[in-house]
N, C-alpha and C. Protein backbone atom coordinates (compact mmCIF):
# COMPACT_ATOMS: atom_id res chain seq x y z
N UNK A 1 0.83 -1.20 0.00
CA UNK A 1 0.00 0.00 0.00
C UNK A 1 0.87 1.26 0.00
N UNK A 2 1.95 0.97 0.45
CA UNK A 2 2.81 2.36 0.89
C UNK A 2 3.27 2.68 -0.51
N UNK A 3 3.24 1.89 -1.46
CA UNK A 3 4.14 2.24 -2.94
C UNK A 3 2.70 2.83 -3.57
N UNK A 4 1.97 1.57 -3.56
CA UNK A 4 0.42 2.53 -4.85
C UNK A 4 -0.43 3.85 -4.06
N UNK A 5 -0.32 3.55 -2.39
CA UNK A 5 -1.20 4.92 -2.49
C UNK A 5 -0.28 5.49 -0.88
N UNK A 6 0.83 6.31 -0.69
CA UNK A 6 1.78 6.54 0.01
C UNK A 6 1.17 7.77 0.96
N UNK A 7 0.21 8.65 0.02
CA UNK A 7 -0.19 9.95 0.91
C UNK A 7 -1.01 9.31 1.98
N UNK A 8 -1.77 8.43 1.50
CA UNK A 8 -3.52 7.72 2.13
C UNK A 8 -2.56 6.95 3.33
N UNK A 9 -1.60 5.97 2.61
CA UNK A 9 -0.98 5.45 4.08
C UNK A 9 -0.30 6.45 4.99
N UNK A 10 0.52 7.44 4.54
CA UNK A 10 0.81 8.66 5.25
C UNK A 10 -0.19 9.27 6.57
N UNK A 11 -1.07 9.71 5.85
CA UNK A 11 -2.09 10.27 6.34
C UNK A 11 -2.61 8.95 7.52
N UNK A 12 -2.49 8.14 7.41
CA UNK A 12 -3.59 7.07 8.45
C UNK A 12 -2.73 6.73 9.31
N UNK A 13 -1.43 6.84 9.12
CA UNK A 13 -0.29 6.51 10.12
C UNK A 13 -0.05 8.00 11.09
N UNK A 14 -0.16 8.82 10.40
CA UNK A 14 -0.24 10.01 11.49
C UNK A 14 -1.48 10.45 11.93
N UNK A 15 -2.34 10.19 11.62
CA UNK A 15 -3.40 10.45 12.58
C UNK A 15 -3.85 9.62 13.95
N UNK A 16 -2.93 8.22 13.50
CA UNK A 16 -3.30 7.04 14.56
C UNK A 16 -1.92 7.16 15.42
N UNK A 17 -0.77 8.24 15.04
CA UNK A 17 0.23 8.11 15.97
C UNK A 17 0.70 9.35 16.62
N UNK A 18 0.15 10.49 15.76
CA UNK A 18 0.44 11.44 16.05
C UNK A 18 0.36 12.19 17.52
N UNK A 19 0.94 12.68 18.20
CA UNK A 19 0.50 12.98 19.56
C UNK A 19 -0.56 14.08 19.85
N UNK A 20 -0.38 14.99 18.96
CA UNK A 20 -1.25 16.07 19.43
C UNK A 20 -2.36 15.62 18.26
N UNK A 21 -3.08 15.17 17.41
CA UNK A 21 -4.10 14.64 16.97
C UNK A 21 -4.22 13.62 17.51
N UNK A 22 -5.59 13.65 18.17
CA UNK A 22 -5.91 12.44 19.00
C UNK A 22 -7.48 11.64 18.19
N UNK A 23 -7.06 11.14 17.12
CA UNK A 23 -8.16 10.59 16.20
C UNK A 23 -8.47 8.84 16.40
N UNK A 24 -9.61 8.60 16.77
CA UNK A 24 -10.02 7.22 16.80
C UNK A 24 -11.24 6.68 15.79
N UNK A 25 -11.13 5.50 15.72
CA UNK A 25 -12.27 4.80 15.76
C UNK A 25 -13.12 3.54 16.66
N UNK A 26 -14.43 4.09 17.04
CA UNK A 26 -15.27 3.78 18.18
C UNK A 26 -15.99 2.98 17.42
N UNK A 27 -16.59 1.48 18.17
CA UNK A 27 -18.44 1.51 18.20
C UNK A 27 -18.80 1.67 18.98
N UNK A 28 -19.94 2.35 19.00
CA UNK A 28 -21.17 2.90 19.79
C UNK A 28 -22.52 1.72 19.52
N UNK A 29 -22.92 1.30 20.28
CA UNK A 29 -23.77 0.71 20.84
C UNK A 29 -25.32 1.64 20.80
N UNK A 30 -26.41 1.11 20.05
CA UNK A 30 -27.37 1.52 19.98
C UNK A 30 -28.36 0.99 21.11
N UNK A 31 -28.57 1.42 21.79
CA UNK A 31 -29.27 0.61 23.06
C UNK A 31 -30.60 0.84 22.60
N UNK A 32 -31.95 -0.22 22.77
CA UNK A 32 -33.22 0.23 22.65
C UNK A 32 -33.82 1.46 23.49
N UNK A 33 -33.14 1.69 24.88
CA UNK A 33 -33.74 3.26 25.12
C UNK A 33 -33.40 4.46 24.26
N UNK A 34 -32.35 4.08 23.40
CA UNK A 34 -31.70 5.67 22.93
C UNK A 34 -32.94 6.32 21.93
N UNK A 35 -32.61 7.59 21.88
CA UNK A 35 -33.60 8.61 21.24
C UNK A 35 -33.17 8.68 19.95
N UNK A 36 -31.90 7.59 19.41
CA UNK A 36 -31.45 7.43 18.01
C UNK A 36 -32.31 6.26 17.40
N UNK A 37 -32.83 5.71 17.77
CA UNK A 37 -33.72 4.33 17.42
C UNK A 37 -34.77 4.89 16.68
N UNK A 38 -35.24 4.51 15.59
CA UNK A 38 -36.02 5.38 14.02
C UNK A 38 -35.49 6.25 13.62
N UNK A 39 -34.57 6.95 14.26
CA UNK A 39 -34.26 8.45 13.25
C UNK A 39 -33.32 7.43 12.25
N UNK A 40 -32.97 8.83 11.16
CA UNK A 40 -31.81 8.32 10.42
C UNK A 40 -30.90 9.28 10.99
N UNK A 41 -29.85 8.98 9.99
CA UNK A 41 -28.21 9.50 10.02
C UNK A 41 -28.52 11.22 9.94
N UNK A 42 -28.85 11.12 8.92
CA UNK A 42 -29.94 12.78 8.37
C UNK A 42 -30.27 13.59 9.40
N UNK A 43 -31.22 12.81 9.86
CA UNK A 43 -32.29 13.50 11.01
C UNK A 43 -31.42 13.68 12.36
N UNK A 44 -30.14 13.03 12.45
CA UNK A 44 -29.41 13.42 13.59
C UNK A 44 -28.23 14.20 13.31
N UNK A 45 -27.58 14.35 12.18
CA UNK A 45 -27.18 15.55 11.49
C UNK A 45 -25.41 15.28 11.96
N UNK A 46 -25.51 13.75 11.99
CA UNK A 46 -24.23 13.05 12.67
C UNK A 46 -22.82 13.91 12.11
N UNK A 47 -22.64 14.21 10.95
CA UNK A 47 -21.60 14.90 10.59
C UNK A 47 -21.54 16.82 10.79
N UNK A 48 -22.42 16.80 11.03
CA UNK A 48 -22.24 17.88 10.92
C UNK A 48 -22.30 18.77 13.01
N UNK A 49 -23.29 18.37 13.95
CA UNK A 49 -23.33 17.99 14.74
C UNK A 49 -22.79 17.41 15.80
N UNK A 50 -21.88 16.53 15.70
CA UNK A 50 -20.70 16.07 16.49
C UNK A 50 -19.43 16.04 15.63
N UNK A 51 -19.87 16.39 14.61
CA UNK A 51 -18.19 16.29 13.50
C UNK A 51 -17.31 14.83 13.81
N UNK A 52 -18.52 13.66 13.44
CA UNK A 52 -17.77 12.33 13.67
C UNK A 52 -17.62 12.00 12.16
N UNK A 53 -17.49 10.93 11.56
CA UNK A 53 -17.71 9.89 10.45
C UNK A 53 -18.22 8.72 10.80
N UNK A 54 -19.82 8.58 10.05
CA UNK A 54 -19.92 7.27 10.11
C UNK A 54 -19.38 6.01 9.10
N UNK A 55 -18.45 5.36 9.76
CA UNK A 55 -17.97 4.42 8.39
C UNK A 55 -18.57 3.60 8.28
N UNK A 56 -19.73 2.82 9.12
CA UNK A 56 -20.23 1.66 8.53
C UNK A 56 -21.26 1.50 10.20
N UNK A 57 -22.70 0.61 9.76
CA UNK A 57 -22.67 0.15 10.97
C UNK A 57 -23.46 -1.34 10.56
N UNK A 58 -23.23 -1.93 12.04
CA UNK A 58 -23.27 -3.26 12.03
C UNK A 58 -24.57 -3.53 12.23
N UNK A 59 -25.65 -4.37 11.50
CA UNK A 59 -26.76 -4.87 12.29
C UNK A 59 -27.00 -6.22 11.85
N UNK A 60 -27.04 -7.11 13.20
CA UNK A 60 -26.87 -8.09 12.79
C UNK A 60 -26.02 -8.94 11.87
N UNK A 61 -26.06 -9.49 11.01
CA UNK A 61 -25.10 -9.95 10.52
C UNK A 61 -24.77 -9.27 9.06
N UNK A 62 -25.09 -8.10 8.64
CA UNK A 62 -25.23 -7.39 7.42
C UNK A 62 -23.74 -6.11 8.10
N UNK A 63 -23.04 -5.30 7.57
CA UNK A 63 -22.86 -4.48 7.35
C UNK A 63 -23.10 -3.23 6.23
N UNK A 64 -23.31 -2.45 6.57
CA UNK A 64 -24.16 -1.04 5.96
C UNK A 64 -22.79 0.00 6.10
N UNK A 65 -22.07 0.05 4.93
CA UNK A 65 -20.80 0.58 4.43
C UNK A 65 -21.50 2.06 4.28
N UNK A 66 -20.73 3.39 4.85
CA UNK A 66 -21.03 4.85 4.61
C UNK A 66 -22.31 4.66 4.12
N UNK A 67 -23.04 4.51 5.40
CA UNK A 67 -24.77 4.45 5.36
C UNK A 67 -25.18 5.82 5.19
N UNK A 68 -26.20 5.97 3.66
CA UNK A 68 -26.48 6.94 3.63
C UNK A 68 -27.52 8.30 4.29
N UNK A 69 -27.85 9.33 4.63
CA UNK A 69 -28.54 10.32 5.28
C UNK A 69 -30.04 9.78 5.50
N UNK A 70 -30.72 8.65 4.73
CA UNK A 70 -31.80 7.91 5.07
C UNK A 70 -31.89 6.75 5.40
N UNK A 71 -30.41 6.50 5.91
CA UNK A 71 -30.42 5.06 6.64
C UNK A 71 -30.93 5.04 8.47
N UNK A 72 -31.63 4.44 8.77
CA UNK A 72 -32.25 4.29 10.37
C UNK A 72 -31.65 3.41 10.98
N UNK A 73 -31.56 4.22 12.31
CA UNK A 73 -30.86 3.20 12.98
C UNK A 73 -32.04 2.56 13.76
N UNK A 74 -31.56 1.32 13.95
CA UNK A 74 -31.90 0.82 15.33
C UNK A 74 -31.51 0.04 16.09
N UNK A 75 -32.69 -0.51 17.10
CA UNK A 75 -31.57 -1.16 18.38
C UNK A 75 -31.07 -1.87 18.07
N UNK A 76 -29.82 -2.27 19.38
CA UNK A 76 -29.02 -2.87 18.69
C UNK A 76 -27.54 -3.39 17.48
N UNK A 77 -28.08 -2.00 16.70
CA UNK A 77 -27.00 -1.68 15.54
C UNK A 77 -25.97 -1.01 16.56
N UNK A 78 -24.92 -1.44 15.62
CA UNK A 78 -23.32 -1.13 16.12
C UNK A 78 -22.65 0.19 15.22
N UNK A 79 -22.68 1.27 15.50
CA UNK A 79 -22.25 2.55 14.64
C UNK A 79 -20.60 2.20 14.65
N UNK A 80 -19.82 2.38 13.64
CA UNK A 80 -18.89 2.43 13.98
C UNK A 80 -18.32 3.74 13.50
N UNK A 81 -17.62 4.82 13.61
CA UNK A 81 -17.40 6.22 13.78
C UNK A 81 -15.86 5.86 13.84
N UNK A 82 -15.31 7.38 13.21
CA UNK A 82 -14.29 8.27 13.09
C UNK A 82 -14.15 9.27 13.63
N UNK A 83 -13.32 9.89 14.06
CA UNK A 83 -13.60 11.56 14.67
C UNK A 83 -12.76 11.63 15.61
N UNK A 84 -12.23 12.91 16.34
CA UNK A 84 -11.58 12.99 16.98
C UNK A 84 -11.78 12.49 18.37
N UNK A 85 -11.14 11.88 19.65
CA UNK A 85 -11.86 11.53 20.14
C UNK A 85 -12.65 11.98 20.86
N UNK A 86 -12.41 13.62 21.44
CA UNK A 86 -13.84 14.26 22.19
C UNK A 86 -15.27 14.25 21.64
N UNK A 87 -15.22 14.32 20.22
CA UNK A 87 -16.22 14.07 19.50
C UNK A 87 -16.97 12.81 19.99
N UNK A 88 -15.86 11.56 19.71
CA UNK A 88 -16.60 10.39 19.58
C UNK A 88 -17.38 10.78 21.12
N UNK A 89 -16.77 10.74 21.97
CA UNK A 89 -17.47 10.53 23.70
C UNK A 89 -18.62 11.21 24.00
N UNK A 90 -18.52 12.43 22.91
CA UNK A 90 -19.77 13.58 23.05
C UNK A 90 -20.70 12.34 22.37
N UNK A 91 -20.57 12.29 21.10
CA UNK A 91 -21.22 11.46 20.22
C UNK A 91 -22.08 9.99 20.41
N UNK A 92 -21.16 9.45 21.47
CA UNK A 92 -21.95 7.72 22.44
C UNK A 92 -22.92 8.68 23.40
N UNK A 93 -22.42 9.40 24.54
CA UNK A 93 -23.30 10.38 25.48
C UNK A 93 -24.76 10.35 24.38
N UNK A 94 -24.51 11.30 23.40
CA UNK A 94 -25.53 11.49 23.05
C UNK A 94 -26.60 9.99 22.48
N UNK A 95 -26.33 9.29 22.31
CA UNK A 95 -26.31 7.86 21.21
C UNK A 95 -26.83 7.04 22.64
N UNK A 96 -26.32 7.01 23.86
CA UNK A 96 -26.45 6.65 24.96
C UNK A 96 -27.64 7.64 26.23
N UNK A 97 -28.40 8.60 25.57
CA UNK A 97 -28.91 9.19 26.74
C UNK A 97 -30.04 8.97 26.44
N UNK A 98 -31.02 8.63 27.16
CA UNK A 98 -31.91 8.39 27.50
C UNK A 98 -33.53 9.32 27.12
């Protein structure tokens, strides 16, 4: 990977080592109480809002690759996210409150 695409590996090696960028990837856990259960991605305004990335989430045995602005979540589904990490923690809080 480092020969055909060198910036992309660049870039993913310093964001995962870098000290003062503190960038992860989380899953978040959709619990049946959360107030994310029917909305979509859209309606919670996930990028723009907590400034995460959703890269994919898990339900059941399917994955749903950069689910688009009318994809719904529900219980159960596994978000899996990008973002810095204050984001992500804001981002479960919210995903997690009741």
């Amino acid at each position: 990977m480092t020969i055909l695409k060198p910036v992309t590996v660049d870039y993913v090696d310093t964001i995962f080592h870098d000290r003062t960028e503190q960038y992860a990837i989380e899953e978040v856990k959709i619990e049946p109480h959360s107030s994310f259960v029917h909305t979509s991605v859209g309606d919670q305004a996930v990028k723009t809002r907590f400034r995460v990335t959703i890269i994919a989430i898990q339900r059941q045995d399917a994955i749903i690759g950069n689910p688009p602005p009318d994809e719904r979540f529900c219980a159960g589904d596994i978000v899996i996210v990008f973002g810095e990490k204050r984001a992500l923690e804001a981002f479960e809080q919210a995903v997690n409150k009741k």
